[in-house]
PDB file of N, CA and C in Angstrom:
ATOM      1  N   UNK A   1      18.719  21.182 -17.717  1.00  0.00           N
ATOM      2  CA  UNK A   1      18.593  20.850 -16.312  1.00  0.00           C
ATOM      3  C   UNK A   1      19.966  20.575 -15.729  1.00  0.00           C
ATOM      4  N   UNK A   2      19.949  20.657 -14.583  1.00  0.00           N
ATOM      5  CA  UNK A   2      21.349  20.906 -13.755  1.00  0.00           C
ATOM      6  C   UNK A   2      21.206  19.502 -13.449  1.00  0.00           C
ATOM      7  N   UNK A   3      23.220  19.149 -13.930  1.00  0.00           N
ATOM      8  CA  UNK A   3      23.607  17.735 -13.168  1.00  0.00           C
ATOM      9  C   UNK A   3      23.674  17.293 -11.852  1.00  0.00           C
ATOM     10  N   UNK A   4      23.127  16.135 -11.582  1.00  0.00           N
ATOM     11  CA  UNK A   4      23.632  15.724 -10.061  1.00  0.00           C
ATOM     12  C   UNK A   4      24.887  15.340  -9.899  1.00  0.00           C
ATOM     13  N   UNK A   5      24.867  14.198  -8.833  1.00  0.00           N
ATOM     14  CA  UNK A   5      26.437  13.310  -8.802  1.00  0.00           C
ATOM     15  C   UNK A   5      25.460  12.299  -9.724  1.00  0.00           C
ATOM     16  N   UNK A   6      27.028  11.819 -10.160  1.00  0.00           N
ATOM     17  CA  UNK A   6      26.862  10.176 -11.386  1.00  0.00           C
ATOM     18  C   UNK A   6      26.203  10.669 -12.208  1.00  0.00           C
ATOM     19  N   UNK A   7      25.965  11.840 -13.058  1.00  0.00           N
ATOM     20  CA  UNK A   7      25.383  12.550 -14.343  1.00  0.00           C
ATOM     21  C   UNK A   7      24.164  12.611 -14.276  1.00  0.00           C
ATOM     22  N   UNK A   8      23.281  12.196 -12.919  1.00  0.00           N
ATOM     23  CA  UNK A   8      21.633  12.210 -12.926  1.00  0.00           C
ATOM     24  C   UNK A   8      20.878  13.653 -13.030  1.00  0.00           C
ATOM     25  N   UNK A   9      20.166  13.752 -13.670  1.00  0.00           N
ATOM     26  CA  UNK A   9      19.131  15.065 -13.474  1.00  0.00           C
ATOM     27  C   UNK A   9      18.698  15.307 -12.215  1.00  0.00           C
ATOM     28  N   UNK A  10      19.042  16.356 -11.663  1.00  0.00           N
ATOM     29  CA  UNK A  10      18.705  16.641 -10.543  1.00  0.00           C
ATOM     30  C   UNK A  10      17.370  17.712 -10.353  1.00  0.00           C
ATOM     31  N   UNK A  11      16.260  17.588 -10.195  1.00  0.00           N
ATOM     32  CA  UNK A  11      15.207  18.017  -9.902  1.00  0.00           C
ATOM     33  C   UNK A  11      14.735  19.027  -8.851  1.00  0.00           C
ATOM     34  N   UNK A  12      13.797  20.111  -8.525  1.00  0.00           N
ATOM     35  CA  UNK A  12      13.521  20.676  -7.096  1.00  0.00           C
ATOM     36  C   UNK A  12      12.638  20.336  -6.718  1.00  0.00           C
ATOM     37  N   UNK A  13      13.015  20.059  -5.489  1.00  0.00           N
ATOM     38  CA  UNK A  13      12.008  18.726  -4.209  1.00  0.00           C
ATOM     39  C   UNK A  13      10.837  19.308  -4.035  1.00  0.00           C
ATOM     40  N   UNK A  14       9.658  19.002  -4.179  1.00  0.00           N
ATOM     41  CA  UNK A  14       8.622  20.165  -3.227  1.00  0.00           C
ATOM     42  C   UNK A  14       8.043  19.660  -1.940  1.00  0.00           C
ATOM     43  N   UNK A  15       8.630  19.989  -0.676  1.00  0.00           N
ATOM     44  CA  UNK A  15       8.393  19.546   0.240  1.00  0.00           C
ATOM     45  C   UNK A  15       6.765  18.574   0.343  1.00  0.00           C
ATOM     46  N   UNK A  16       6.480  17.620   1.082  1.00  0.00           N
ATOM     47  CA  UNK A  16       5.761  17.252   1.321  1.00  0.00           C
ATOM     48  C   UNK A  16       5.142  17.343   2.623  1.00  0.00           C
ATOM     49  N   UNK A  17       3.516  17.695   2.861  1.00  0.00           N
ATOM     50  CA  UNK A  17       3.110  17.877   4.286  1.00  0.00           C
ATOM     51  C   UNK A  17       2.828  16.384   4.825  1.00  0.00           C
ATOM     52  N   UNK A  18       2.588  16.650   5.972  1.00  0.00           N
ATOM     53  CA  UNK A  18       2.554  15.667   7.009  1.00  0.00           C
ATOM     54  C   UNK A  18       1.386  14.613   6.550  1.00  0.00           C
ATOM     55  N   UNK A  19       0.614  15.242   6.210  1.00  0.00           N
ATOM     56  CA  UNK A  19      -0.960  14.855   5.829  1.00  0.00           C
ATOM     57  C   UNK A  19      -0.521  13.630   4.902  1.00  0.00           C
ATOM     58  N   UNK A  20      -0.274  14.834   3.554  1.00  0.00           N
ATOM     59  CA  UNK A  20       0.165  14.302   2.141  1.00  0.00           C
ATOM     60  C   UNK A  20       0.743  12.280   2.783  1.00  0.00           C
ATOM     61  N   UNK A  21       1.701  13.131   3.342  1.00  0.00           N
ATOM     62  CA  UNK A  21       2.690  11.416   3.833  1.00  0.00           C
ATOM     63  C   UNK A  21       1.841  10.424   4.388  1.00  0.00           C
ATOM     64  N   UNK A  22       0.912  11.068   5.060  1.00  0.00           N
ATOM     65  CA  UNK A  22      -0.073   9.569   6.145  1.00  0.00           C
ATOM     66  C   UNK A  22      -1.235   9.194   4.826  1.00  0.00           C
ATOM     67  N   UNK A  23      -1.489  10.108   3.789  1.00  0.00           N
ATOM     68  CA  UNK A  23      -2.311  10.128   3.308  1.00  0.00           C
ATOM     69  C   UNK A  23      -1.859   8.835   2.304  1.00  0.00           C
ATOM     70  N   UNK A  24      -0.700   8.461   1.739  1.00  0.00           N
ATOM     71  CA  UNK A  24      -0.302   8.325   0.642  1.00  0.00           C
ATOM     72  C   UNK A  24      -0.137   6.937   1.708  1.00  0.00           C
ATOM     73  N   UNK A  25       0.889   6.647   2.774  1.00  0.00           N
ATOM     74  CA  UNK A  25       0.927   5.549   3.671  1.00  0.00           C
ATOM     75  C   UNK A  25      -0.461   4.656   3.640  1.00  0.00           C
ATOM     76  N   UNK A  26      -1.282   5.401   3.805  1.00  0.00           N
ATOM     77  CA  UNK A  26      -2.486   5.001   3.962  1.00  0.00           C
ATOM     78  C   UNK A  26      -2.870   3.901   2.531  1.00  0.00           C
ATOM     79  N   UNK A  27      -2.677   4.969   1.512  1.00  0.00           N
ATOM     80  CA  UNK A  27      -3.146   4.791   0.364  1.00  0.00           C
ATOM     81  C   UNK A  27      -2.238   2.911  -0.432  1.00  0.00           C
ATOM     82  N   UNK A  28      -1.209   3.402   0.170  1.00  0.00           N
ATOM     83  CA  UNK A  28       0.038   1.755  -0.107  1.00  0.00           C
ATOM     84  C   UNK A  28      -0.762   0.667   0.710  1.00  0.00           C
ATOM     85  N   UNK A  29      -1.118   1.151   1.761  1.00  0.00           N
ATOM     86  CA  UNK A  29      -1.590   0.172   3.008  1.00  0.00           C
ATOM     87  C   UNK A  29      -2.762  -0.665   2.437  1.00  0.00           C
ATOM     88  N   UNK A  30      -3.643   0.337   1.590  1.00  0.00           N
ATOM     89  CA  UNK A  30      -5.216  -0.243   1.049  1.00  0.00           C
ATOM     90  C   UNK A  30      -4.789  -1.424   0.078  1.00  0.00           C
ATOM     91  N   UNK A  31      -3.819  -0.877  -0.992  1.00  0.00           N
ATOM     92  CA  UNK A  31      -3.594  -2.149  -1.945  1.00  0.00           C
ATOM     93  C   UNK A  31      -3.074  -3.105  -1.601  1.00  0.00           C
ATOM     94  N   UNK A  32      -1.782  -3.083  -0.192  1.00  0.00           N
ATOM     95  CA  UNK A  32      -0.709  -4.273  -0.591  1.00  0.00           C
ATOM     96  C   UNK A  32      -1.381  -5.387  -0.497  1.00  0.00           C
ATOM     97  N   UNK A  33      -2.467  -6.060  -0.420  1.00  0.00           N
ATOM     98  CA  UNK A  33      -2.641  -7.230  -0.779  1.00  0.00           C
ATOM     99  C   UNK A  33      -3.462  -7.596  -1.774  1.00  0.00           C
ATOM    100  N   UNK A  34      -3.801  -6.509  -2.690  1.00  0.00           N
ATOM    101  CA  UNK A  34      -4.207  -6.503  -3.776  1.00  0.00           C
ATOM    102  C   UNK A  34      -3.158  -6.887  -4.941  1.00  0.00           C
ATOM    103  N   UNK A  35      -2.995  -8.088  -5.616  1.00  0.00           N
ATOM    104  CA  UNK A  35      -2.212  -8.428  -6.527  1.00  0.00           C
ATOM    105  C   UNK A  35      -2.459  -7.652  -7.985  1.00  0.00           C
ATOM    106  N   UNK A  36      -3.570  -7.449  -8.398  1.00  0.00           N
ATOM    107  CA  UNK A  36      -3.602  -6.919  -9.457  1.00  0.00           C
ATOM    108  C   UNK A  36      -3.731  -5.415  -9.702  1.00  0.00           C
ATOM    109  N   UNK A  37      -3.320  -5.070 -10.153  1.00  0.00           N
ATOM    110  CA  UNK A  37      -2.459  -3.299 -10.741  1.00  0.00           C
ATOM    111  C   UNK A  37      -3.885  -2.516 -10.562  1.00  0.00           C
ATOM    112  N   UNK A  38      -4.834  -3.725 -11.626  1.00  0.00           N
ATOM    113  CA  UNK A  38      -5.892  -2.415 -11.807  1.00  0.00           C
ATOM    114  C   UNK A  38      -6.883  -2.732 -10.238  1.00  0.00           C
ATOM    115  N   UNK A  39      -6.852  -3.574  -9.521  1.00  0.00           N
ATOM    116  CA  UNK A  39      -7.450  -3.351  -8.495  1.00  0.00           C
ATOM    117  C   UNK A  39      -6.709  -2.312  -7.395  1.00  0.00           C
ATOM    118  N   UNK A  40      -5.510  -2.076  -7.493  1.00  0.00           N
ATOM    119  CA  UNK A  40      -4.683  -1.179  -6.483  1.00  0.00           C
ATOM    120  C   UNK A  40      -5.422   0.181  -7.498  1.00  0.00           C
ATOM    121  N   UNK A  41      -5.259   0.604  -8.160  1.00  0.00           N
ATOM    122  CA  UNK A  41      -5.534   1.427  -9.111  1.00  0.00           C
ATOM    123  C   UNK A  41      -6.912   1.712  -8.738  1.00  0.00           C
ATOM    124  N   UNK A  42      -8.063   1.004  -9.028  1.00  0.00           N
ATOM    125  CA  UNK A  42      -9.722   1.100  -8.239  1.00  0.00           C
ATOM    126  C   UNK A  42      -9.574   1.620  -7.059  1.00  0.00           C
ATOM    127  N   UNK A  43      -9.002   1.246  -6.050  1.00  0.00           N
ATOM    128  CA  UNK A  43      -8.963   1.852  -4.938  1.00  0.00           C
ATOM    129  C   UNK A  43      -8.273   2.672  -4.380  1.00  0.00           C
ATOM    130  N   UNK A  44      -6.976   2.930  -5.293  1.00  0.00           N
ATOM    131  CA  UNK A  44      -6.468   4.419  -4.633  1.00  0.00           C
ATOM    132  C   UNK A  44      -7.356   5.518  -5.568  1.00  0.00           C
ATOM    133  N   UNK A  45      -7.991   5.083  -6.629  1.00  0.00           N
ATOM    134  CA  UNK A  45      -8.775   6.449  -7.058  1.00  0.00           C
ATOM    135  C   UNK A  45      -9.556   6.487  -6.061  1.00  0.00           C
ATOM    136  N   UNK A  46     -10.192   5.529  -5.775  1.00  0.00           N
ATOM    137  CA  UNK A  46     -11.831   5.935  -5.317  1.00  0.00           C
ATOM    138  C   UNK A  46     -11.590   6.241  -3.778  1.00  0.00           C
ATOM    139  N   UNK A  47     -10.469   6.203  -3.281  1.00  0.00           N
ATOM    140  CA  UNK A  47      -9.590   7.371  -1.884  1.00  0.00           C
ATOM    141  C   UNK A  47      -9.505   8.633  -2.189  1.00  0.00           C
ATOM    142  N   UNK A  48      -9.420   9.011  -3.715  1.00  0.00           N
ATOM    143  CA  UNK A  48      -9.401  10.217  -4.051  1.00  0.00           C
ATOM    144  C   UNK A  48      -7.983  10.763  -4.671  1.00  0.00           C
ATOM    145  N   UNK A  49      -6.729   9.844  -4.570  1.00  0.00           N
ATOM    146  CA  UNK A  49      -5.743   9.951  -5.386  1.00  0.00           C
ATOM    147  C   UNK A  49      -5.559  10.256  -6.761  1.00  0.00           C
ATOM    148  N   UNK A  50      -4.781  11.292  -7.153  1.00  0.00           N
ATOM    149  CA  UNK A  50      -4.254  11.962  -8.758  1.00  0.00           C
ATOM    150  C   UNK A  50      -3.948  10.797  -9.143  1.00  0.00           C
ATOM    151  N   UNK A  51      -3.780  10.413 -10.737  1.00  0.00           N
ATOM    152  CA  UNK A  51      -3.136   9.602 -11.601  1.00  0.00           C
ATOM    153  C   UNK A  51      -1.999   9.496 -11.279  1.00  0.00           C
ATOM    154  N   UNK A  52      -1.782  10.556 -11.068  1.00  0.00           N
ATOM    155  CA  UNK A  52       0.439  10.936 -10.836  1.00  0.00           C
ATOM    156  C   UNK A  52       0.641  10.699  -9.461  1.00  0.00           C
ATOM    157  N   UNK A  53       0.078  10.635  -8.622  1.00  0.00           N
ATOM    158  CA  UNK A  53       0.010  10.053  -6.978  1.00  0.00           C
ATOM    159  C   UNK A  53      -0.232   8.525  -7.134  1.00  0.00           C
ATOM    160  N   UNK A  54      -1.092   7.744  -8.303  1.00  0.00           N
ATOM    161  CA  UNK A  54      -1.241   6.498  -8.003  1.00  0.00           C
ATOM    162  C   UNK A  54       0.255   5.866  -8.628  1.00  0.00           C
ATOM    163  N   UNK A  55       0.840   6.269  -9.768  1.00  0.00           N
ATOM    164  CA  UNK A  55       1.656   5.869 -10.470  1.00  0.00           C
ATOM    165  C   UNK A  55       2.575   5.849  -9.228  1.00  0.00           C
ATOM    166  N   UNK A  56       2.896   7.149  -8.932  1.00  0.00           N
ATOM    167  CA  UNK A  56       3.995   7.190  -7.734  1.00  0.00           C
ATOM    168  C   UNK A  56       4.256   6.023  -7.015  1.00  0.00           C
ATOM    169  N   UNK A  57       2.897   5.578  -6.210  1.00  0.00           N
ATOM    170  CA  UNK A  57       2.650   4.916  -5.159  1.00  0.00           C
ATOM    171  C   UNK A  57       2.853   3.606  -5.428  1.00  0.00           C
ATOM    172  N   UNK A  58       2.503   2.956  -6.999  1.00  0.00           N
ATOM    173  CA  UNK A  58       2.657   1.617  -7.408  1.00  0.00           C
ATOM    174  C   UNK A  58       3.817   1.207  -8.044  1.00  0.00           C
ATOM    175  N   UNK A  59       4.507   2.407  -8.473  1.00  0.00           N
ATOM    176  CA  UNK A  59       5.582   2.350  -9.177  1.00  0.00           C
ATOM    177  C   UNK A  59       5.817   2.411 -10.544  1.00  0.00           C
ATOM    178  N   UNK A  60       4.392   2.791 -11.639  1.00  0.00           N
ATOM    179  CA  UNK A  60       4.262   2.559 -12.660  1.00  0.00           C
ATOM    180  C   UNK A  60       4.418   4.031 -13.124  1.00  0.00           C
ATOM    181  N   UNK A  61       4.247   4.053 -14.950  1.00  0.00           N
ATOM    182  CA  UNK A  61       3.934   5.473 -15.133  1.00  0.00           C
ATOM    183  C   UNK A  61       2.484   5.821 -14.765  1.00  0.00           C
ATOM    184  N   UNK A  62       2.624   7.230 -15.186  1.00  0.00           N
ATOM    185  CA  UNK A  62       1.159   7.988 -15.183  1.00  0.00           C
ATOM    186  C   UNK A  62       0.079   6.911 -16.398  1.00  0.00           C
ATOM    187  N   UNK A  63       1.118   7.035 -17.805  1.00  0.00           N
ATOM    188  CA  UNK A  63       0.621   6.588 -19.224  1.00  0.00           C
ATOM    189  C   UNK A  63      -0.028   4.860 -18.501  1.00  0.00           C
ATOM    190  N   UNK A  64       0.443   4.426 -17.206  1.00  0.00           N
ATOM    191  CA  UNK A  64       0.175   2.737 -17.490  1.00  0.00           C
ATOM    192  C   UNK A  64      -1.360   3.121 -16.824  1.00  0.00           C
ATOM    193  N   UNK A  65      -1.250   3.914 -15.730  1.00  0.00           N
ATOM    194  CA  UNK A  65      -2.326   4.038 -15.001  1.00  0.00           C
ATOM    195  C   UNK A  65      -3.708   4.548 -15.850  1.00  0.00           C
ATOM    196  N   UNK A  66      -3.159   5.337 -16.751  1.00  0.00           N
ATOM    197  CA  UNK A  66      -4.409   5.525 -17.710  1.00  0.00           C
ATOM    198  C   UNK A  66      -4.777   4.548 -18.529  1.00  0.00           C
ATOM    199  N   UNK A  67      -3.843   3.543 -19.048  1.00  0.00           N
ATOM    200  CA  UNK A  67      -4.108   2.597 -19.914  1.00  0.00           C
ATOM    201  C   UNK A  67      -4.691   1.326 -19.084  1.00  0.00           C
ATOM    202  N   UNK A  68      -4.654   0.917 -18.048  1.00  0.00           N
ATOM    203  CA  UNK A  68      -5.650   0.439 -16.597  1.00  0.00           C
ATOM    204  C   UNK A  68      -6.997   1.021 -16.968  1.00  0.00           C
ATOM    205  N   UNK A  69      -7.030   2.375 -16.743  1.00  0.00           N
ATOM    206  CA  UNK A  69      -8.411   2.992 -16.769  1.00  0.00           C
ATOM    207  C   UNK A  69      -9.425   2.698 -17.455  1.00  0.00           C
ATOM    208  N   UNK A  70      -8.453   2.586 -18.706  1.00  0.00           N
ATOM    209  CA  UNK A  70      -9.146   2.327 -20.060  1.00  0.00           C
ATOM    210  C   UNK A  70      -9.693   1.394 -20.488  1.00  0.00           C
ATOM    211  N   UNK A  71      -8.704   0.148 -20.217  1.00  0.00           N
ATOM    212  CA  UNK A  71      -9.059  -1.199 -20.123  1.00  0.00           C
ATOM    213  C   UNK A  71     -10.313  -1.413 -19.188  1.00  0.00           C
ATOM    214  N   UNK A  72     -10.458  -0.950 -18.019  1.00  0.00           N
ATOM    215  CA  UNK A  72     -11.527  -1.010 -16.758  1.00  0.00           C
ATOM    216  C   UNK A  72     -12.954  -0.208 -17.604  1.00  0.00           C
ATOM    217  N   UNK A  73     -12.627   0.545 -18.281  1.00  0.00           N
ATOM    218  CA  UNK A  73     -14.119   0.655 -18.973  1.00  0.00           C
ATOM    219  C   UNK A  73     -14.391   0.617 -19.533  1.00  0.00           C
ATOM    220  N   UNK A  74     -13.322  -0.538 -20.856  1.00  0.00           N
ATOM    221  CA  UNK A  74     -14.039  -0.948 -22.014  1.00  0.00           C
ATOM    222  C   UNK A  74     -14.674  -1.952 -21.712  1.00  0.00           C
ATOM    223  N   UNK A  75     -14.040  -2.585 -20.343  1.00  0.00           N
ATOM    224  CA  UNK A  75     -14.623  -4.151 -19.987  1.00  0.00           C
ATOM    225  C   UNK A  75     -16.030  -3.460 -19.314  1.00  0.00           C
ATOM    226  N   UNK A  76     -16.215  -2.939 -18.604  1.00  0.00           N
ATOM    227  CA  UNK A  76     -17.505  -2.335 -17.657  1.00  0.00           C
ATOM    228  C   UNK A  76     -18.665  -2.207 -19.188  1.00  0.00           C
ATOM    229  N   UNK A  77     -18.418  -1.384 -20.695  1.00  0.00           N
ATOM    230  CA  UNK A  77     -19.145  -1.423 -21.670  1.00  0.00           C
ATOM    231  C   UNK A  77     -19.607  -2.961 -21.978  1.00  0.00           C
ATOM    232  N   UNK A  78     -18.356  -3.500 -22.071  1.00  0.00           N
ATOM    233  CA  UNK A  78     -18.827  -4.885 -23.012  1.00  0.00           C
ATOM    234  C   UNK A  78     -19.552  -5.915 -22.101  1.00  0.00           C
ATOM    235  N   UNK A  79     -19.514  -5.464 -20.733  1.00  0.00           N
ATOM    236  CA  UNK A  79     -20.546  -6.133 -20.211  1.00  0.00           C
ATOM    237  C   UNK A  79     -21.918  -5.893 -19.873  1.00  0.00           C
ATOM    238  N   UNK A  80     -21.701  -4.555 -20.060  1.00  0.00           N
ATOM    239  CA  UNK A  80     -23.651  -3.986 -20.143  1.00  0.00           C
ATOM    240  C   UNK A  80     -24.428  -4.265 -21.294  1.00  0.00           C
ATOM    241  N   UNK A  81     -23.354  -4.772 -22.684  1.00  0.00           N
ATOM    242  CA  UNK A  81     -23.878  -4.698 -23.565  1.00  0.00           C
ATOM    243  C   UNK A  81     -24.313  -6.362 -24.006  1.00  0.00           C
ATOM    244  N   UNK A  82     -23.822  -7.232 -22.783  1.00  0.00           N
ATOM    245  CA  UNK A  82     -24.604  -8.864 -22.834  1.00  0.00           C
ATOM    246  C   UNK A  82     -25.589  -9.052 -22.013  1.00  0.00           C
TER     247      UNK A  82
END
């Protein structure tokens, strides 16, 4: 991969539409007063947000957002099962 300035990997941008941007605004707007990860996480899925759009948006990886997921439905099992 081709260097930037200060030795960073420099990447190709893929423009973003207008939508995409209000969509994702939107999507920051639902959590910020949600303190906990996996509740921001509950609700930008269920907006309809990619894994890789929520990570983006919260700042985490993709890998944390799945490991959220995971946690959210082992707990959802172990409570059907009392």
């Amino acid at each position: 991969m081709p260097k930037g300035k200060g030795g960073k990997t420099s990447e190709a941008v893929e423009p973003v539409s207008a939508q995409d941007k209000i969509a994702r605004m939107l999507g920051i707007l639902a959590v910020k007063d949600k303190t906990e990860p996996a509740d921001q996480v509950v609700l930008l899925q269920g907006a309809g947000f990619e894994k890789a759009e929520i990570a983006s948006m919260l700042g985490i990886s993709e890998n944390n957002v799945s490991v959220i997921n995971y946690r959210l439905r082992n707990k959802k099992k172990r409570g059907k099962k009392h």
